[in-house]
C-alpha atoms as a PDB file:
ATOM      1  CA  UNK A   1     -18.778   3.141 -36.358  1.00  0.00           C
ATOM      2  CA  UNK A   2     -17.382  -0.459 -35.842  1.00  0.00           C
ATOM      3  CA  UNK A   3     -19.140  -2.441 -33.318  1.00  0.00           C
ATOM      4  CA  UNK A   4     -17.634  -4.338 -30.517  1.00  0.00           C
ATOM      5  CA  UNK A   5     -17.047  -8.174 -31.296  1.00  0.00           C
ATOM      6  CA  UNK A   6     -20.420  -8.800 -29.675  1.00  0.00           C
ATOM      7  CA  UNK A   7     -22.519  -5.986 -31.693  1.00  0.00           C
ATOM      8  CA  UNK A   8     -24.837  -6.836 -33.719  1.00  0.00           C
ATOM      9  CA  UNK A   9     -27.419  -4.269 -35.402  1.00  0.00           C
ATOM     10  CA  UNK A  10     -31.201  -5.361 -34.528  1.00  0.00           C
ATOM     11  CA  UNK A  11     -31.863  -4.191 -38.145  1.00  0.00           C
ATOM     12  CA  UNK A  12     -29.531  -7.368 -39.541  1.00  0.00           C
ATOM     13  CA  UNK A  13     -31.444  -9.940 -37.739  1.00  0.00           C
ATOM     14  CA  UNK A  14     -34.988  -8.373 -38.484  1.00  0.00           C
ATOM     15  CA  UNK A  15     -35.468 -11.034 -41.211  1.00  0.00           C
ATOM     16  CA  UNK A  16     -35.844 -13.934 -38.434  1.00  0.00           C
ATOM     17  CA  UNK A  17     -38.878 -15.477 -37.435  1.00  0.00           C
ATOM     18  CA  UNK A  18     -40.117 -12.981 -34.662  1.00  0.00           C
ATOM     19  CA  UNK A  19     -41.513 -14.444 -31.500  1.00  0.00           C
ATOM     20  CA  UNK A  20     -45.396 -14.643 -31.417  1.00  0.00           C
ATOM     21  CA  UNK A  21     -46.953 -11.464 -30.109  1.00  0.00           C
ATOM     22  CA  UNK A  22     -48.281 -11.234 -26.166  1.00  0.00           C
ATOM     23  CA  UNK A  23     -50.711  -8.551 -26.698  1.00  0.00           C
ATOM     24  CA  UNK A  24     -52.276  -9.081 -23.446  1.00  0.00           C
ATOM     25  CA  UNK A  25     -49.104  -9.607 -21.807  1.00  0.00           C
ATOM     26  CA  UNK A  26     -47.544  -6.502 -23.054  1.00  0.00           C
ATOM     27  CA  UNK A  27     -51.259  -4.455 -22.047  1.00  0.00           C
ATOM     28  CA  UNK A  28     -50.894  -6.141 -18.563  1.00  0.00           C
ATOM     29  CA  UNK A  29     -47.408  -4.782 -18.436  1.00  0.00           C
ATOM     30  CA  UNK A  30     -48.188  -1.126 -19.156  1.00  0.00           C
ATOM     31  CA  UNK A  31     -50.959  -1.135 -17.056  1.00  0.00           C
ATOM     32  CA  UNK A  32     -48.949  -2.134 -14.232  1.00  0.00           C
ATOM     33  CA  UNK A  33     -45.908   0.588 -15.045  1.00  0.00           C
ATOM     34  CA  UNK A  34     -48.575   3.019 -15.430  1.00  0.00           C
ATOM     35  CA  UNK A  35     -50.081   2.409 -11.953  1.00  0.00           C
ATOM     36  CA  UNK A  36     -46.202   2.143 -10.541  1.00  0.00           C
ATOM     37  CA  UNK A  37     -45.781   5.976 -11.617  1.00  0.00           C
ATOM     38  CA  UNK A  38     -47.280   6.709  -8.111  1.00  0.00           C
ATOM     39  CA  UNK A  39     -45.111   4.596  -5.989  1.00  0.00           C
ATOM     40  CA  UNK A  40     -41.094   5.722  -5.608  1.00  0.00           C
ATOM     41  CA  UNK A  41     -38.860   6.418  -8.481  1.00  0.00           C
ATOM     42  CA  UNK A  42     -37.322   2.991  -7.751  1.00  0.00           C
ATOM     43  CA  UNK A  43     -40.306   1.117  -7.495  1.00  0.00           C
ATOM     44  CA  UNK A  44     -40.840   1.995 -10.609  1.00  0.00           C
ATOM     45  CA  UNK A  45     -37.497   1.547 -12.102  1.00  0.00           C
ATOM     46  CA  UNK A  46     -37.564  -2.033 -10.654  1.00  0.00           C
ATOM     47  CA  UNK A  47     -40.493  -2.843 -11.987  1.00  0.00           C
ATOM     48  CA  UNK A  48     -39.533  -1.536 -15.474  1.00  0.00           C
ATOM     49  CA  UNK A  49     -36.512  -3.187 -15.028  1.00  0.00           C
ATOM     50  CA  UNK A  50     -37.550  -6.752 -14.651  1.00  0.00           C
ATOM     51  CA  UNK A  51     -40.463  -6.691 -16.926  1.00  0.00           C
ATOM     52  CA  UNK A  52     -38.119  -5.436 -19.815  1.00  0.00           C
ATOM     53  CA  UNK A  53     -35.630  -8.619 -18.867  1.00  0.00           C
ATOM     54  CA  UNK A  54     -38.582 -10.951 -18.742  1.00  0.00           C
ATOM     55  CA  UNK A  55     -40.613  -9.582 -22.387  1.00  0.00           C
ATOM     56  CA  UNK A  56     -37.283  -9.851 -24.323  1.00  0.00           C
ATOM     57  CA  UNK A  57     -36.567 -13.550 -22.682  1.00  0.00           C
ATOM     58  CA  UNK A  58     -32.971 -11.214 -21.650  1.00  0.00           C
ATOM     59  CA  UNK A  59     -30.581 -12.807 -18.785  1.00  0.00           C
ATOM     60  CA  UNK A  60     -30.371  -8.642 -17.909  1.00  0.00           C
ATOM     61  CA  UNK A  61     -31.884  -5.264 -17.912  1.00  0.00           C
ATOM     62  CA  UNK A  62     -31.246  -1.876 -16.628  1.00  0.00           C
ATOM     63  CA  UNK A  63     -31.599   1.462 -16.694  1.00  0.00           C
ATOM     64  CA  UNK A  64     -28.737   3.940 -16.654  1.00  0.00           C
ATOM     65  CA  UNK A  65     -28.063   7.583 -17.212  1.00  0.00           C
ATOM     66  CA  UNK A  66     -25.055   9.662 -17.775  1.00  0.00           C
ATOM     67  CA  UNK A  67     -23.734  11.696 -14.951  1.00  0.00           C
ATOM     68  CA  UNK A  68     -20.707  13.950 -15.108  1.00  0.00           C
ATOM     69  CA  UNK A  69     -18.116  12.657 -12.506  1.00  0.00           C
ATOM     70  CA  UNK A  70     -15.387  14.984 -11.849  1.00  0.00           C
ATOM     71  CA  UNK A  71     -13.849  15.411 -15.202  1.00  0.00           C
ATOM     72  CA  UNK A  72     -15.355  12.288 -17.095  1.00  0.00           C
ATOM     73  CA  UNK A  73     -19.070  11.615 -18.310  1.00  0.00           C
ATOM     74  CA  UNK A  74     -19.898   8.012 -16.560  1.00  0.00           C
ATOM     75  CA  UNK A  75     -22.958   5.723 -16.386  1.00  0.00           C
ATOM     76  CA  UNK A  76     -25.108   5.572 -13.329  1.00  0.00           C
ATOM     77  CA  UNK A  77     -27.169   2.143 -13.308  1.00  0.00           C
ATOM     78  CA  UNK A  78     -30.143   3.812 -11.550  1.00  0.00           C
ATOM     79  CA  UNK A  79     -31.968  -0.237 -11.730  1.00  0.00           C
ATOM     80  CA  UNK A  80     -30.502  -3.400 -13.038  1.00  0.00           C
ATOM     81  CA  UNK A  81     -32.293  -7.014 -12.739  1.00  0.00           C
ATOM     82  CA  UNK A  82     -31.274 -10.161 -13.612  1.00  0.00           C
ATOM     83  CA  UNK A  83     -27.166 -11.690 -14.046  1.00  0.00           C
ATOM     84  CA  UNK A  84     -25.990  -8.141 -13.353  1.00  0.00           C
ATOM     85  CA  UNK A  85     -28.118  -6.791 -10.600  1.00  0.00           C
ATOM     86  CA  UNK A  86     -24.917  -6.074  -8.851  1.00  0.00           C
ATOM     87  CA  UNK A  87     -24.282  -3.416 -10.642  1.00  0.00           C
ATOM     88  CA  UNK A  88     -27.030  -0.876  -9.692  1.00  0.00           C
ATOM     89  CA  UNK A  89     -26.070   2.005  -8.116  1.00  0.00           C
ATOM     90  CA  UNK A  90     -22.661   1.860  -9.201  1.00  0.00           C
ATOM     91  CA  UNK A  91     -21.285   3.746 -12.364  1.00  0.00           C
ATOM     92  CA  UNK A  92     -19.402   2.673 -15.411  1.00  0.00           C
ATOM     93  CA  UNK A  93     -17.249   5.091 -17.893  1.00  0.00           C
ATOM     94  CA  UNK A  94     -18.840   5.897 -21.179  1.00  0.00           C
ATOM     95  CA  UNK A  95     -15.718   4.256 -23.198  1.00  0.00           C
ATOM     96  CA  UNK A  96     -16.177  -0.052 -21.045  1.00  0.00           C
ATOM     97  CA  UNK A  97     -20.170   0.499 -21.264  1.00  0.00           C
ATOM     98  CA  UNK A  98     -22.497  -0.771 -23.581  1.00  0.00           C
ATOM     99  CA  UNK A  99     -24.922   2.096 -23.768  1.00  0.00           C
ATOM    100  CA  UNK A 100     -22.216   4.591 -24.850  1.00  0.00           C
ATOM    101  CA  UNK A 101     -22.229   1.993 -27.743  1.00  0.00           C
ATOM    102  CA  UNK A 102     -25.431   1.654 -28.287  1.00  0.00           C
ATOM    103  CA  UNK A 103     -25.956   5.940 -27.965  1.00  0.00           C
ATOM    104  CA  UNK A 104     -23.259   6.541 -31.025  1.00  0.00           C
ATOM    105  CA  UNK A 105     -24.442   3.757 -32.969  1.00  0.00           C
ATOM    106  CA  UNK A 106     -27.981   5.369 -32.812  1.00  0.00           C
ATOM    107  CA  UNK A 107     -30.269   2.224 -33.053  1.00  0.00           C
ATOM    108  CA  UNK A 108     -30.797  -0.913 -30.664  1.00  0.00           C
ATOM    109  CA  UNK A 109     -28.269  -3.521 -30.415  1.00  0.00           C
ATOM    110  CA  UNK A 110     -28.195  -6.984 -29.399  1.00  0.00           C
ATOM    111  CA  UNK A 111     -24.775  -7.615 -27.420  1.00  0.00           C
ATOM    112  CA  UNK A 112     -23.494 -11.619 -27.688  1.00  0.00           C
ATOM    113  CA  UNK A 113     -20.090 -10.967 -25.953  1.00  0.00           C
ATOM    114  CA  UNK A 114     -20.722  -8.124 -23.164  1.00  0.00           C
ATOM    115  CA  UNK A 115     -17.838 -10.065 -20.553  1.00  0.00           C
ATOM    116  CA  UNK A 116     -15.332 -10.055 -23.382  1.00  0.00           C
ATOM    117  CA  UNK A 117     -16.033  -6.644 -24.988  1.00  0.00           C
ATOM    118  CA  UNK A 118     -17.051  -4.391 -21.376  1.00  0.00           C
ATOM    119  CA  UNK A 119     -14.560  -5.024 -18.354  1.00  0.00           C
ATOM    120  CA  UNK A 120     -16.665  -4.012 -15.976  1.00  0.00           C
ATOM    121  CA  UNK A 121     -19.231  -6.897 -16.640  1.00  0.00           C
ATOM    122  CA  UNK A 122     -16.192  -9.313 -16.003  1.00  0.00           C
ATOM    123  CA  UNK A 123     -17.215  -8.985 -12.376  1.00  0.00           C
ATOM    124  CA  UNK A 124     -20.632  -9.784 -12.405  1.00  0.00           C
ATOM    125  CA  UNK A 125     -19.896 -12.799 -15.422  1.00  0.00           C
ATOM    126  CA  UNK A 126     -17.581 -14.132 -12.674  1.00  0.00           C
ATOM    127  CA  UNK A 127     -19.712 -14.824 -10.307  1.00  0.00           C
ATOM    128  CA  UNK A 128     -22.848 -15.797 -12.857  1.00  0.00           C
ATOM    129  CA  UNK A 129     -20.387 -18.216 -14.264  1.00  0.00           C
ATOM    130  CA  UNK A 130     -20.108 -20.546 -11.089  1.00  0.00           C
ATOM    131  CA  UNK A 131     -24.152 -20.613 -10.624  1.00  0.00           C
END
């Protein structure tokens, strides 16, 4: 499958120097998303959420899960923190989202261009643009 412009395969940049590990960080982190399981669903998400954007050093994380929508299959962003917390709650189409992408390639990817390659980020770039 080609990959959009911004696309790159985790597995092609696994010979760079990784980051140091944050064992205790990352223990902290799972202790605290395993105590969240007894607040609300989006307590939880949130939390998840920002602690994945702030472990990968990201601008952005989310969560989102595919919902049928009349006669189309369309992403629900059920949490999203960071440059496109505007999205949440909204959906996307399979065909302008990353994770459809990311589903059919079948591995993680890292995503350099998402404003050029995914219209609907265009609105949220817009406005991160002029912070």
């Amino acid at each position: 499958m080609p990959l959009w412009s911004g696309g790159i395969s985790l597995g092609s940049v696994a010979g760079r120097a990784a980051r140091k590990a944050e064992y205790k960080r990352e223990c902290c982190t799972l202790l605290v998303l395993a105590g969240a399981q007894a607040d609300s669903r989006g307590a939880l998400l949130h939390k998840a959420a920002d602690f994945a954007m702030e472990l990968c050093c990201a601008q952005t994380a989310g969560i989102s899960l595919i919902e049928r929508a009349g006669e189309e299959d369309v992403f629900r962003w059920h949490m999203v923190a960071g440059r496109f917390a505007d999205l949440r709650g909204l959906t996307t189409r399979c065909n302008e989202c990353p994770c459809a992408v990311v589903l059919e390639a079948g591995e993680p990817l890292l995503f350099t261009a998402v404003a050029t390659d995914f219209p609907f980020s265009r609105r949220c770039a817009a406005v991160c643009a002029k912070l």
